[in-house]
C-alpha atoms as a PDB file:
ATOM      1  CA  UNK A   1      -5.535  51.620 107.474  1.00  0.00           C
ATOM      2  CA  UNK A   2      -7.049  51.066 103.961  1.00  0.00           C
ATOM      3  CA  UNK A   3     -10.501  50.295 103.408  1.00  0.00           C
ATOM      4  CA  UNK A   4      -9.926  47.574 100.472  1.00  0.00           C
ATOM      5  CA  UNK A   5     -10.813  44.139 101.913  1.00  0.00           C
ATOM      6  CA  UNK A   6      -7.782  42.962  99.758  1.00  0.00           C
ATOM      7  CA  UNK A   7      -4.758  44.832 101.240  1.00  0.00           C
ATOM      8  CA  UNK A   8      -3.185  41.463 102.550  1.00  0.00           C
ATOM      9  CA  UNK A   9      -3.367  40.631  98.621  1.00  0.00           C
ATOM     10  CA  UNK A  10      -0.752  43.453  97.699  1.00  0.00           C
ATOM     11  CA  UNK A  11       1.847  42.498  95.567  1.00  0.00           C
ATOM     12  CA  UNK A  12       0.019  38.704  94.593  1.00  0.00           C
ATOM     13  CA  UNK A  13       0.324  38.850  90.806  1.00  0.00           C
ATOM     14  CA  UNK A  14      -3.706  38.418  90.460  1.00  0.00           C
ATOM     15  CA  UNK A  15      -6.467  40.262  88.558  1.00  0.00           C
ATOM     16  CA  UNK A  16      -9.479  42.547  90.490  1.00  0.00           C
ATOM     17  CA  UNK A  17     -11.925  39.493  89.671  1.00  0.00           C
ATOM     18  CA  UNK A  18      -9.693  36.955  91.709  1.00  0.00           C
ATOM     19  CA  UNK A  19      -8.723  39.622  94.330  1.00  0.00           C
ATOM     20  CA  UNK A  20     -12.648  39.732  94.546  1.00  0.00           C
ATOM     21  CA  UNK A  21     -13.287  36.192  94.784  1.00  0.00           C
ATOM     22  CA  UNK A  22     -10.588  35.120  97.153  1.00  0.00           C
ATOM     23  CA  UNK A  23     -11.873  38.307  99.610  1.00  0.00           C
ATOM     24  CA  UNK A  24     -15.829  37.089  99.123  1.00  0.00           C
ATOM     25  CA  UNK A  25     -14.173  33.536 100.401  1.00  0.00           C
ATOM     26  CA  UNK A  26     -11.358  33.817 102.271  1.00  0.00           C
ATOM     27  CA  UNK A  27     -12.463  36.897 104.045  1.00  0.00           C
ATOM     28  CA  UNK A  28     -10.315  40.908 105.233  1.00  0.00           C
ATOM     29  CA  UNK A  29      -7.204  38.671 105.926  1.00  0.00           C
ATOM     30  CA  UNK A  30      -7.060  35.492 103.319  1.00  0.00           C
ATOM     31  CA  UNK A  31      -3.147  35.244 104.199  1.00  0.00           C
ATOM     32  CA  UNK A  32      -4.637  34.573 107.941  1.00  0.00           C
ATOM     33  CA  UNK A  33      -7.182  32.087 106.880  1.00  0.00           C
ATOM     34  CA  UNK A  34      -4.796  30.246 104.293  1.00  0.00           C
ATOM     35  CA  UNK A  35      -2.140  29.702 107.353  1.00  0.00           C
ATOM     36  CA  UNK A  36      -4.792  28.174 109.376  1.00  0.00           C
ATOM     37  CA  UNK A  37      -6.339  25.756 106.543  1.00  0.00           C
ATOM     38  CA  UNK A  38      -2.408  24.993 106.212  1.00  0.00           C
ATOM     39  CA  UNK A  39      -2.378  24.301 109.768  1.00  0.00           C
ATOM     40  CA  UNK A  40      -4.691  21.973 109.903  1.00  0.00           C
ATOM     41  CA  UNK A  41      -2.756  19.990 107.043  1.00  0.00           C
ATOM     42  CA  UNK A  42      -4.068  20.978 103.636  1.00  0.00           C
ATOM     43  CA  UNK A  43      -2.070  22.132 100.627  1.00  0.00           C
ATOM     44  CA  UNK A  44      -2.172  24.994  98.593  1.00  0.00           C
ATOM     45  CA  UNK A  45      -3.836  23.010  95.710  1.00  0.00           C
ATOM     46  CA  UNK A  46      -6.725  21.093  97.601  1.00  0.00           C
ATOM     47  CA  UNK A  47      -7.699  24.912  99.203  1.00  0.00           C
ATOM     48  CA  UNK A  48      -7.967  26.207  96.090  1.00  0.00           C
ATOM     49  CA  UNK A  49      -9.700  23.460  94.453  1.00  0.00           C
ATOM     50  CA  UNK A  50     -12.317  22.918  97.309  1.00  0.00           C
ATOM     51  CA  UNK A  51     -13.040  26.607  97.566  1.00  0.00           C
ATOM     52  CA  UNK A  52     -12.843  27.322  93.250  1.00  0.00           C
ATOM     53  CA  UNK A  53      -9.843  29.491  93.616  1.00  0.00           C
ATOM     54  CA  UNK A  54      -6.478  29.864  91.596  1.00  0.00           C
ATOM     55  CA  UNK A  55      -3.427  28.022  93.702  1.00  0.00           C
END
């Protein structure tokens, strides 16, 4: 297991400062956390504009 708190990010076509900022909010496993905020019915763009993200 790697130690980066990004690793679920792998392959996303971002720069180290989003990688940082989506990890600071989203947490070890953003992919995880985005599924549930989609769960409970948002879209892509109202997570990322309620939490200052890129879509």
């Amino acid at each position: 297991m790697r130690s980066r708190p990004d690793q679920d990010l792998d392959g996303a076509a971002l720069d180290m400062e989003d990688r940082r900022r989506i990890a600071d909010t989203l947490g070890i496993t953003p992919r995880e956390a985005l599924s549930a905020l989609a769960g409970y019915g948002l879209h892509d763009h109202d997570i990322a504009r309620h939490h200052g993200l890129p879509p």
